[in-house]
Each structure stands twice: as structure tokens, then as C-alpha cells.
C-alpha atoms as a PDB file:
ATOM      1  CA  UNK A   1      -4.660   2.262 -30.420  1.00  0.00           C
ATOM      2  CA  UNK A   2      -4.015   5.549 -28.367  1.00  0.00           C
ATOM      3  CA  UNK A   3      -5.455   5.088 -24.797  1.00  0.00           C
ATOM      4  CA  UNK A   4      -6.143   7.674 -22.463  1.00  0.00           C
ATOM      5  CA  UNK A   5      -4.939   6.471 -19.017  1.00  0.00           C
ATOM      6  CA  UNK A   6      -5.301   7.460 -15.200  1.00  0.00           C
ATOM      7  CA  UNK A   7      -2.504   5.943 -13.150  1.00  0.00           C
ATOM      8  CA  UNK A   8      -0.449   6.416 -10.581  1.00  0.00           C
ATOM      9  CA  UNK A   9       3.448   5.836 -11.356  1.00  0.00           C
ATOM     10  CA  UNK A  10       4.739   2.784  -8.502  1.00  0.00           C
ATOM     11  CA  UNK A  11       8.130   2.312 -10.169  1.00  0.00           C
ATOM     12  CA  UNK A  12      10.840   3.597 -12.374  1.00  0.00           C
ATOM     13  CA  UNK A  13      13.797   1.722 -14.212  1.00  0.00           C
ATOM     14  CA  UNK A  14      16.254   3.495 -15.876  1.00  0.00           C
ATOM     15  CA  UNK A  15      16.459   1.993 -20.156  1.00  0.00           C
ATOM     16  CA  UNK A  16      19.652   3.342 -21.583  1.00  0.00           C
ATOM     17  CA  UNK A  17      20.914   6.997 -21.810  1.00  0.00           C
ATOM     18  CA  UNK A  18      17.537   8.475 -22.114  1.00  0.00           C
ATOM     19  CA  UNK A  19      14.541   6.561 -21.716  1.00  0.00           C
ATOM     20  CA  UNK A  20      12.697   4.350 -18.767  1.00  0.00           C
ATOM     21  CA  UNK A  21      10.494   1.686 -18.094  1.00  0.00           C
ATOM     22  CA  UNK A  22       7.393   3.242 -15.794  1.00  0.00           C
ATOM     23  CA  UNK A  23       5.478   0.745 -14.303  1.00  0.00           C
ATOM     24  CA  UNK A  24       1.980   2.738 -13.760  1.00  0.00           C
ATOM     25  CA  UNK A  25      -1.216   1.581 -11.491  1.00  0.00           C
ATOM     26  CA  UNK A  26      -4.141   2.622 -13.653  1.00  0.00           C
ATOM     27  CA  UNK A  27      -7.732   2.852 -12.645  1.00  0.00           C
ATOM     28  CA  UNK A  28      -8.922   1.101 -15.534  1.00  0.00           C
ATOM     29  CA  UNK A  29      -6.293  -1.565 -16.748  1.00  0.00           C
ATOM     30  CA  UNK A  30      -4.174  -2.486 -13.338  1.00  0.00           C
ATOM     31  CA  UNK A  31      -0.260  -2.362 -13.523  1.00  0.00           C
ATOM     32  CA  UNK A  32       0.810  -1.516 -17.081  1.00  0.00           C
ATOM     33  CA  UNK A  33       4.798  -1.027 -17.486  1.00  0.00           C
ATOM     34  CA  UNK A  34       5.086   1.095 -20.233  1.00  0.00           C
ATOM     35  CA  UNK A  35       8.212   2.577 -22.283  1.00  0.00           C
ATOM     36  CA  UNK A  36       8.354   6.150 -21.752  1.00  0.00           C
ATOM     37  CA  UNK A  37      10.893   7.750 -24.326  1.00  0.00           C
ATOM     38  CA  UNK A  38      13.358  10.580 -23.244  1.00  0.00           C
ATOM     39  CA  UNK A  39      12.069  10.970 -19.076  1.00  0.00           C
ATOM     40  CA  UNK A  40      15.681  11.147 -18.533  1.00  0.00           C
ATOM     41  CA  UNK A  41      16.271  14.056 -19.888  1.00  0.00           C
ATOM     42  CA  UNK A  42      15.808  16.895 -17.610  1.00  0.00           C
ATOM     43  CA  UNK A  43      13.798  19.591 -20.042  1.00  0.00           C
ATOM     44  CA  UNK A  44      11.615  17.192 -21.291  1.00  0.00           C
ATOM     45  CA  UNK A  45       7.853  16.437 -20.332  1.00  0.00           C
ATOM     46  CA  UNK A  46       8.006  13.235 -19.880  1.00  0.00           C
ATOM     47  CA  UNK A  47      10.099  13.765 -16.999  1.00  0.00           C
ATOM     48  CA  UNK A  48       7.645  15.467 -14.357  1.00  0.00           C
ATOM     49  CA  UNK A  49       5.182  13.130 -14.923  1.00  0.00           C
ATOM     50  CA  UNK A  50       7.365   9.912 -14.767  1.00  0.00           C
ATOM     51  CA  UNK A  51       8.400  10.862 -11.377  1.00  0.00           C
ATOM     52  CA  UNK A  52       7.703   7.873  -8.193  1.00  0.00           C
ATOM     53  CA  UNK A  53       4.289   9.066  -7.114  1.00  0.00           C
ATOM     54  CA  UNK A  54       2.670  11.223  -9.320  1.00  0.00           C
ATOM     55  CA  UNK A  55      -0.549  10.822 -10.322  1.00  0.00           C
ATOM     56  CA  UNK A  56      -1.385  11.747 -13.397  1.00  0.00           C
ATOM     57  CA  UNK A  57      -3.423  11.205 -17.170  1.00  0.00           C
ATOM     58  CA  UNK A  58      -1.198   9.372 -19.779  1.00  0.00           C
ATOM     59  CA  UNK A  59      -1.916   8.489 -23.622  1.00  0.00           C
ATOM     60  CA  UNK A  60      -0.585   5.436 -23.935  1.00  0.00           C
ATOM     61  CA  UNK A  61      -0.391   2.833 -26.541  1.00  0.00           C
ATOM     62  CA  UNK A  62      -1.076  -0.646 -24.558  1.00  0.00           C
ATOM     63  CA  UNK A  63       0.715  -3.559 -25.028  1.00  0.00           C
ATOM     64  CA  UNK A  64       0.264  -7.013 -23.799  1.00  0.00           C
ATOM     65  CA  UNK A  65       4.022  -6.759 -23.321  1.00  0.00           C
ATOM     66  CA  UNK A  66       5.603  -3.203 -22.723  1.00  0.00           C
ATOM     67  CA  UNK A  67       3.250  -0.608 -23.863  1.00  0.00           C
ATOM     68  CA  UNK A  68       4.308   2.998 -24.692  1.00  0.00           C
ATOM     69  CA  UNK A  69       3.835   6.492 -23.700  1.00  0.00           C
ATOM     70  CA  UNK A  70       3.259   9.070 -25.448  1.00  0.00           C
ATOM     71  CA  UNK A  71       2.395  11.550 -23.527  1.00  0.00           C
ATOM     72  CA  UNK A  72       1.072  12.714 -19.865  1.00  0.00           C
ATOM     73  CA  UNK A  73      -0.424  15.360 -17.689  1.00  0.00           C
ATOM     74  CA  UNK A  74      -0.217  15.546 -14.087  1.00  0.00           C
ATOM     75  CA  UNK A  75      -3.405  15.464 -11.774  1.00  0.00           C
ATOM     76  CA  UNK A  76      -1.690  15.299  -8.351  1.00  0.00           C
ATOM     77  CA  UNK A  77       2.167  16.068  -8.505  1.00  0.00           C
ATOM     78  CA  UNK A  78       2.066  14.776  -4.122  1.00  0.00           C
ATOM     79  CA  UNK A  79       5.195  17.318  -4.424  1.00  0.00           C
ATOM     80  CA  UNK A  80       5.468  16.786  -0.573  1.00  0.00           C
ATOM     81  CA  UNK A  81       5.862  13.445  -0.364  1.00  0.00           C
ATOM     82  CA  UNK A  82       9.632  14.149  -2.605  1.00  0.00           C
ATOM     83  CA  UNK A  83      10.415  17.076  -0.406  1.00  0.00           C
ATOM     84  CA  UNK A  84      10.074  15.302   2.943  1.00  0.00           C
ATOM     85  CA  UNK A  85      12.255  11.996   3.349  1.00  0.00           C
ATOM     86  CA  UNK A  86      10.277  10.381   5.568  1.00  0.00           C
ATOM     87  CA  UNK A  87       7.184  10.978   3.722  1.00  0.00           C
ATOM     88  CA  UNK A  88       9.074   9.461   0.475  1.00  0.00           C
ATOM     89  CA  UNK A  89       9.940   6.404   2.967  1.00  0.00           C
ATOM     90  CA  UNK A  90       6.434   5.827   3.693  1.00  0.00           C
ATOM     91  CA  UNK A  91       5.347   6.335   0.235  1.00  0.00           C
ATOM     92  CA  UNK A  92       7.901   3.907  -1.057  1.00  0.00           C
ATOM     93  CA  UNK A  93       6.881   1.290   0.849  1.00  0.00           C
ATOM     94  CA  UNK A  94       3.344   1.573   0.030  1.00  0.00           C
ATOM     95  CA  UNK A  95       3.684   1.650  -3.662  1.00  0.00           C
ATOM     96  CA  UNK A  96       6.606  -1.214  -3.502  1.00  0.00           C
ATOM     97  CA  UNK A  97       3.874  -3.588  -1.796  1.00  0.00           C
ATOM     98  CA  UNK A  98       1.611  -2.721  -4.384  1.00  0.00           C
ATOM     99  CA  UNK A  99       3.650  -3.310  -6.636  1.00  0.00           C
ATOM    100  CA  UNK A 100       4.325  -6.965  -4.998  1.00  0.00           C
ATOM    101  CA  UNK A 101       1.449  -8.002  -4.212  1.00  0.00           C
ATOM    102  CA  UNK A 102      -1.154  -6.876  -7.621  1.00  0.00           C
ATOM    103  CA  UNK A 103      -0.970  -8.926 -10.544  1.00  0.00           C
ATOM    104  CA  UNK A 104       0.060  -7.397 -14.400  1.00  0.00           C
ATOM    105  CA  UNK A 105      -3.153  -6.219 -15.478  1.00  0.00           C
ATOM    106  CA  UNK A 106      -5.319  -6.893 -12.480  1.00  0.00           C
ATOM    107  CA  UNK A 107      -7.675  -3.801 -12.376  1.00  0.00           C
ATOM    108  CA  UNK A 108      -8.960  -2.894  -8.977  1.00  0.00           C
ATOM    109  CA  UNK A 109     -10.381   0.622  -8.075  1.00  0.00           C
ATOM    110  CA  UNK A 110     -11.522  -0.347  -5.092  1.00  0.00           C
ATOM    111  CA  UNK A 111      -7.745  -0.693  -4.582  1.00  0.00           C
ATOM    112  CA  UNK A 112      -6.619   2.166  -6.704  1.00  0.00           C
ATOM    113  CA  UNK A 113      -8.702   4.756  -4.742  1.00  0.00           C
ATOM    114  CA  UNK A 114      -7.199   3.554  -1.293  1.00  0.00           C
ATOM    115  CA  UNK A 115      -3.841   4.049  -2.856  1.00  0.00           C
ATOM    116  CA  UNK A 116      -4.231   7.623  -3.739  1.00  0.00           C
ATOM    117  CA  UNK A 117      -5.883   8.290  -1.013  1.00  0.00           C
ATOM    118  CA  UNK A 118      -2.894   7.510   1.320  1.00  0.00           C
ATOM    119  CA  UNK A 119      -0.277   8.645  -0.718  1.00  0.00           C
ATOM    120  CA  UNK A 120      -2.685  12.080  -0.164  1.00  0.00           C
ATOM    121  CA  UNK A 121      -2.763  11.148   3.262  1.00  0.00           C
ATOM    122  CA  UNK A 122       0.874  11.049   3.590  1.00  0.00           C
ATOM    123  CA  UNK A 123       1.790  14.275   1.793  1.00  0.00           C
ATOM    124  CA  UNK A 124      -0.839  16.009   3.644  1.00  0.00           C
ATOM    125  CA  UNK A 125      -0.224  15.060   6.947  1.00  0.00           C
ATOM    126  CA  UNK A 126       2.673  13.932   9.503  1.00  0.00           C
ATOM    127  CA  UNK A 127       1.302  11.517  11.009  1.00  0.00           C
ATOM    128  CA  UNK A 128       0.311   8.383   8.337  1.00  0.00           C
ATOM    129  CA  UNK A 129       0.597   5.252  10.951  1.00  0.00           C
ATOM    130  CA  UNK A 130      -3.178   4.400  10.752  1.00  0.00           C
ATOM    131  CA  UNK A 131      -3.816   4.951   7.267  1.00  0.00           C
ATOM    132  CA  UNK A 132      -1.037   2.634   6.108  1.00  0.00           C
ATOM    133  CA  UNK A 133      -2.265   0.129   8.338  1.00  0.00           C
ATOM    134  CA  UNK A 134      -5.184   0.078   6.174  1.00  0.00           C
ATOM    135  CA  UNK A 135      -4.037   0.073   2.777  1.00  0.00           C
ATOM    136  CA  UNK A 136      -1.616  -2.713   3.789  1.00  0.00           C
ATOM    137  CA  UNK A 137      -4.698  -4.957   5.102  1.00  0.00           C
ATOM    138  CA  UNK A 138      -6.848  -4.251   1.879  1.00  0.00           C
ATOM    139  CA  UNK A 139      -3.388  -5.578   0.053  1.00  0.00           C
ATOM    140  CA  UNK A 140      -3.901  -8.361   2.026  1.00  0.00           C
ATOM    141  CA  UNK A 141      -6.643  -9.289   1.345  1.00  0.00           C
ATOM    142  CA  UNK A 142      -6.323  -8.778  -2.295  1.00  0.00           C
ATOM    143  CA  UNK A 143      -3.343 -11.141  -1.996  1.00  0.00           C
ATOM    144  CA  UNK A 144      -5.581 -13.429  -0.564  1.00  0.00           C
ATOM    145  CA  UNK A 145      -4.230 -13.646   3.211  1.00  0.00           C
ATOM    146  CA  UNK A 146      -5.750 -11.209   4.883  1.00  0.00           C
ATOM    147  CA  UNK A 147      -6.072 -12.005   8.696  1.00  0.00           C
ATOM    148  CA  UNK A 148      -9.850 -12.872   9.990  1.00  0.00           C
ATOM    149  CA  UNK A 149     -11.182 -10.749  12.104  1.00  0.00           C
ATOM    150  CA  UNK A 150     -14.284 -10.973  12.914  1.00  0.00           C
ATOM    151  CA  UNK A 151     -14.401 -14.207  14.343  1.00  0.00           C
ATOM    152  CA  UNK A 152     -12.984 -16.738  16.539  1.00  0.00           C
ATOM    153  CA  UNK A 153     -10.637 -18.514  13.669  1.00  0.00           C
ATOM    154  CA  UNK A 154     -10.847 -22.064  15.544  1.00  0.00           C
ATOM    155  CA  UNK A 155     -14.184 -22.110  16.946  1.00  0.00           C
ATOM    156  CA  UNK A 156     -16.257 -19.212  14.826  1.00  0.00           C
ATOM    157  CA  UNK A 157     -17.294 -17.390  17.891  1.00  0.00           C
ATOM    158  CA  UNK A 158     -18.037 -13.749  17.606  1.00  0.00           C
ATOM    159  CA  UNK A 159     -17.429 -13.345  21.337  1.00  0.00           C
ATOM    160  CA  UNK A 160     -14.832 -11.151  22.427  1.00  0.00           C
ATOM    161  CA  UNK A 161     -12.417 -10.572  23.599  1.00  0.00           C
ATOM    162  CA  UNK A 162     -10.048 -12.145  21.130  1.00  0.00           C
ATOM    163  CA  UNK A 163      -6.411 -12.835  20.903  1.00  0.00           C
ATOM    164  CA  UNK A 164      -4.468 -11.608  17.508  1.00  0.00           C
ATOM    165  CA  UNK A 165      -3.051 -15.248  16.850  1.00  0.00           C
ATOM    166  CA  UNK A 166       0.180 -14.467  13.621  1.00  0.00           C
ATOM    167  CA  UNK A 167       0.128 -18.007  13.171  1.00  0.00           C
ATOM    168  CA  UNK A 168      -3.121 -19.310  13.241  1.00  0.00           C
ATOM    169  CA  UNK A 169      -4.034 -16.273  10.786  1.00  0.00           C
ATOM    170  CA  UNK A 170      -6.206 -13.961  12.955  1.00  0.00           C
ATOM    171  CA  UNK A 171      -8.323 -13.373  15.780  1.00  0.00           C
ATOM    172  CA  UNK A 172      -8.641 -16.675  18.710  1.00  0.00           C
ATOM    173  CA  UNK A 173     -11.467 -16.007  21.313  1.00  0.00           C
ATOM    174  CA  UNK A 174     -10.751 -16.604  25.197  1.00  0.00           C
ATOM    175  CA  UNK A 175     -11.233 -19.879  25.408  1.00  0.00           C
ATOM    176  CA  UNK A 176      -9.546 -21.024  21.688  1.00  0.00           C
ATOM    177  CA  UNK A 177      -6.638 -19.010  23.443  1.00  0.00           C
ATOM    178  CA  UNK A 178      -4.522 -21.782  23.997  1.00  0.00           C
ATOM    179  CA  UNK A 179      -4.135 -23.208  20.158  1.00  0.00           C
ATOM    180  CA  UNK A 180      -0.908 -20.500  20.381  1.00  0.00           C
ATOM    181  CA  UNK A 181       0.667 -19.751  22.772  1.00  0.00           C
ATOM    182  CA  UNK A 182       2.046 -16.432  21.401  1.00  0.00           C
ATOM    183  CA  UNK A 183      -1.203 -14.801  20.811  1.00  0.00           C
ATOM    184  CA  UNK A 184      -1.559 -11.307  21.863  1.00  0.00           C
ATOM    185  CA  UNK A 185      -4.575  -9.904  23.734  1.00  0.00           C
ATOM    186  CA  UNK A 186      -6.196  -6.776  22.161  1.00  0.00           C
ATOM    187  CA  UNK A 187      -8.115  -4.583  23.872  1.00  0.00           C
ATOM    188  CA  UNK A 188     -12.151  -5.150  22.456  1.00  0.00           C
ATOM    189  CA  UNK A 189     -12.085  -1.379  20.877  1.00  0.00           C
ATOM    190  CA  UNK A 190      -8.665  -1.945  19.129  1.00  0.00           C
ATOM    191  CA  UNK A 191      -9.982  -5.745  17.839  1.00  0.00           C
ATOM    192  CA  UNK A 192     -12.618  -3.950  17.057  1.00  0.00           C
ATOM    193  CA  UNK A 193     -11.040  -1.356  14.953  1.00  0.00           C
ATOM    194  CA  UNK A 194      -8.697  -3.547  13.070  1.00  0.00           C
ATOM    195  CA  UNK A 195     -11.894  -5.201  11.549  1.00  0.00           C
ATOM    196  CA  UNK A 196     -13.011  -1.221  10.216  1.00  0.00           C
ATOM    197  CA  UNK A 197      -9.438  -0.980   9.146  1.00  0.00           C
ATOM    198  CA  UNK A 198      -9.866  -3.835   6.671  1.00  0.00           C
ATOM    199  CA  UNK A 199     -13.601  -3.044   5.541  1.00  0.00           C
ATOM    200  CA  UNK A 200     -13.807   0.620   5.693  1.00  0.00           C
ATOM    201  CA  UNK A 201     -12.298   2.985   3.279  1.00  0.00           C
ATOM    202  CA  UNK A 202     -10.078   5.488   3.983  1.00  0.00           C
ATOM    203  CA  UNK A 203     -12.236   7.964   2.509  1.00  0.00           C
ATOM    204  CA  UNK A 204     -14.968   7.430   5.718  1.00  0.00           C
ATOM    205  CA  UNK A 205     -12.444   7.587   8.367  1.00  0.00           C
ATOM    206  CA  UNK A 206     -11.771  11.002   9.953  1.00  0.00           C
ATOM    207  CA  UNK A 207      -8.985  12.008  12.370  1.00  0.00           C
ATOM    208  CA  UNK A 208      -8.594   8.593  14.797  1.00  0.00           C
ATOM    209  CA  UNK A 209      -6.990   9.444  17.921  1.00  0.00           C
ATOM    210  CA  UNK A 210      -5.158   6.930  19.051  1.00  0.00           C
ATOM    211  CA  UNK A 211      -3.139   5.866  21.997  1.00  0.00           C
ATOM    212  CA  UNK A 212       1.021   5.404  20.615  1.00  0.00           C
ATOM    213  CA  UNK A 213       1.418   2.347  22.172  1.00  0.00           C
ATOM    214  CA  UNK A 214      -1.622   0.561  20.295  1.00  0.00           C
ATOM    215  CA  UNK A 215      -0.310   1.683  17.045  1.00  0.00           C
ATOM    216  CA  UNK A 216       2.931   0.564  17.788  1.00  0.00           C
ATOM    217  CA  UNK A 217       1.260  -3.254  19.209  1.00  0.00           C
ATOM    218  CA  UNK A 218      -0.278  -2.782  15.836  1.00  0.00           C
ATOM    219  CA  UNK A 219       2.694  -2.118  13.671  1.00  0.00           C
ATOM    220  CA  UNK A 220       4.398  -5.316  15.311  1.00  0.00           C
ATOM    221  CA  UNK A 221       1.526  -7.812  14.560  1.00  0.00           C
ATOM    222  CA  UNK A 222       1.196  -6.402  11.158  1.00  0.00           C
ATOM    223  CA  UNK A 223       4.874  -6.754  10.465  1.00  0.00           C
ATOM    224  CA  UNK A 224       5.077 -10.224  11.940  1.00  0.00           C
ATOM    225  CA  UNK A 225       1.977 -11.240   9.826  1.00  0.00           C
ATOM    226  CA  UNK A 226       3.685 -10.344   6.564  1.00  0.00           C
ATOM    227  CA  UNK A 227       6.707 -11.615   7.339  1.00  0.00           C
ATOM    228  CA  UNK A 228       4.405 -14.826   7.594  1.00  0.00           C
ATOM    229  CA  UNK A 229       2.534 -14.720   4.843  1.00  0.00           C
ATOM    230  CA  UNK A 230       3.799 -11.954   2.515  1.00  0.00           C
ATOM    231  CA  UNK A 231       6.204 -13.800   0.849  1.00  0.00           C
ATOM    232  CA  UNK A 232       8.134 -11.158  -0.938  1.00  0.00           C
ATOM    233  CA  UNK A 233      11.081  -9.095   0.660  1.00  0.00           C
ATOM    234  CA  UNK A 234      10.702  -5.231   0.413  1.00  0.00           C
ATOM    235  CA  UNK A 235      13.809  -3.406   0.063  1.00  0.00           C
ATOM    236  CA  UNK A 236      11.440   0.012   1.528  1.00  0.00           C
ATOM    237  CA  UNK A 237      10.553  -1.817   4.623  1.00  0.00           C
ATOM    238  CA  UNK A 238      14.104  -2.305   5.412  1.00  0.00           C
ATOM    239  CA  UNK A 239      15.168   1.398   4.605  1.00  0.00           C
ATOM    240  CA  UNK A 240      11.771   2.766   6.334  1.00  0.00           C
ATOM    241  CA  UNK A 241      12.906   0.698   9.407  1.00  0.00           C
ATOM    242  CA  UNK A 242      16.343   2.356   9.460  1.00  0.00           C
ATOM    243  CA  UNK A 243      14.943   5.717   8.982  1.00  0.00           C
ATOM    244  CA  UNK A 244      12.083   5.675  11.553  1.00  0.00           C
ATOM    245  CA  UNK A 245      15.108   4.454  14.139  1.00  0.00           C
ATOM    246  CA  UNK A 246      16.696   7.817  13.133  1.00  0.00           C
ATOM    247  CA  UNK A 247      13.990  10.043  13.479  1.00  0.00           C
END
């Protein structure tokens, strides 16, 4: 049967001389990869809307293998992520862990509405270090290993200050300290603020000012906590890396 489906489009894979395989996160039904006929051709409508990013209404016919498309109509093009190759770095890497870490079919809005929310954030603004941060924690917890943070992880103490502990999965108060050695102090408003990052939406969070050097503390413990845990390598990370050390 002919559904009508809102998704945004996470991957593409070329399928002979004409076609490709979308892989699409809808609101409704999760990831759906779907056969979309003749998006390689450059007059044809399948191709704007089969473009990395777009959001957008398809009729598909579903499949519990590879479904079909039929047809589509953009709602959001997010032409500025394309244009701007940072802003396609960023969005790369947020659609590629999506793509990781959601199951075939797994429908989420809760998740979907973060997504297109910072891929909005990210074509709308320069500056997308915080919001990322908290699409990549509601991943994690989705996956199921999302750091704890708002507690003591050894003792249960809600006393802070804590220690962000990579190993031991979260926060460790002052005297739980010791259980690793590595654990890094945060400052009680930025221990305090990773906890909103995971349980707020994006959508209640205005501009956040701040301070570089906590979003780049940040940026380390959240990279060293899915290298942990993750367990899947992201060819976007890498190439995100290498173009942040450019810019």
C-alpha cells in the first residue's frame, strides 16, 4: 500500500546507472531504506529530494525489506548546510551516528524532532558546538549508554561537586573521586548543564553563552566516552576532525 511518509534522508548509496538506495529517518516508521528509481539523473524529481539532509514528504510503498519510492516533496531543503563545508561536516556526522546507533524500524519522535532541529540549528547558525552535544547524548541514551549524571555513580550521592569519570560511566562525587584516577573535575554549573543537555530538548534551549574552553573540556569527554562505549567507527568524525584542524 502507498504510504505517505515524513523523513529526513541520513544516507545515500548509489544502485546502478540510475537509481539509489535512500535510507530515510521517518517520524512515524524509524529508518526505512527505500529504492528510489532514477535520483541519479540530474532533471529528474527524485533527485532534489534524495539529497543527504533534506527533509521532506515521500509516498512510499513499505517493505519489510527495501521499500520503494515513488515520489517526494521537500519540506526543508537545509540548502545551507550543502553550501557551507563545514556545516555539511557537522551534519554528516550527526546523521551518520544516527544512522549507527537507531535500529531498522525503531520509531522515535522524541528523537526525530531533536534531529531536525539541529540539522536547523546547523544551517541556521555558525556556531552548532552545544546543540550537537545534545543530540549526541539523547543518541546515547537511546543506545542505551548514556552517561549518569545526576548522581554520584558509586555511592548515589546527589552532592556536588562531581568528577566526569569516562570509565566508570558518569559523574563520581568528591569523595567516590578516587575509584579513577582520570576523572575530570567540572565546574557545578557545567555538571549541571550536561544533565539539561541530556533531558531538555533543543527546542527549550535559547542562545547558551558559553565559555570556549568548557565546550572544548566538553567535546573531549564526549569523544572519549564514545570511543568507550560507542562501538561503531564513524568515517564523519574522522573527516570533521581533519576539517575543524583546518579551519
Amino acid at each position: 500500500m502507498l504510504e505517505k511518509v515524513e523523513g529526513i534522508v541520513i544516507k545515500t548509496l548509489d544502485y546502478g546507472e540510475t537509481h539509489k538506495i535512500v535510507t530515510i529517518f521517518s517520524k512515524k516508521y524509524g529508518k526505512i531504506s527505500a529504492l528510489a528509481r532514477g535520483a541519479k539523473k540530474a532533471r529528474s524529481r527524485m533527485a532534489a529530494v534524495t539529497q543527504p539532509f533534506i527533509c521532506g514528504t515521500f509516498f512510499m510503498y513499505l517493505s519489510k525489506g527495501l521499500s520503494t519510492i515513488q515520489q517526494g516533496e521537500v519540506i526543508n531543503s537545509l540548502r545551507a548546510i550543502r553550501e557551507d563545508i563545514m556545516k555539511t561536516a557537522y551534519s554528516a556526522y550527526v546523521v551518520e551516528l544516527t544512522d549507527k546507533l537507531i535500529e531498522k524500524n525503531d520509531a522515535d519522535i522524541l528523537i526525530y524532532d531533536q534531529l531536525l532541529q539541529t540539522l536547523e540549528w546547523i544551517a541556521e547558525n555558525e556556531d552548532s558546538s552545544i546543540p550537537i552535544l545534545m543530540y549526541e547524548l539523547k543518541l546515547y541514551r537511546k543506545g542505551g549508554f548514556a552517561p549518569t549524571l545526576d548522581r554520584c555513580i558509586h555511592c548515589g550521592t546527589k552532592q556536588y561537586p562531581y568528577h566526569f569519570s569516562v570509565s566508570e560511566g558518569g559523574y563520581l562525587c568528591e569523595s567516590c573521586k578516587g575509584v579513577d584516577e582520570y576523572a575530570i573535575l567540572l565546574p557545578d554549573a557545567l555538571a549541571k548543564w550536561l544533565y539539561v543537555f541530556l533531558h531538555v530538548g533543543l527546542e527549550r534551549i535559547g542562545k547558551i553563552s558559553m565559555k570556549q574552553e568548557n565546550i572544548n573540556l566538553l567535546r573531549k569527554l564526549m569523544d572519549a566516552y564514545y570511543d568507550t562505549y560507542g562501538g561503531f567507527f564513524l568515517k564523519s568524525k574522522k573527516f570533521l576532525k581533519q576539517m575543524e584542524r583546518l579551519s
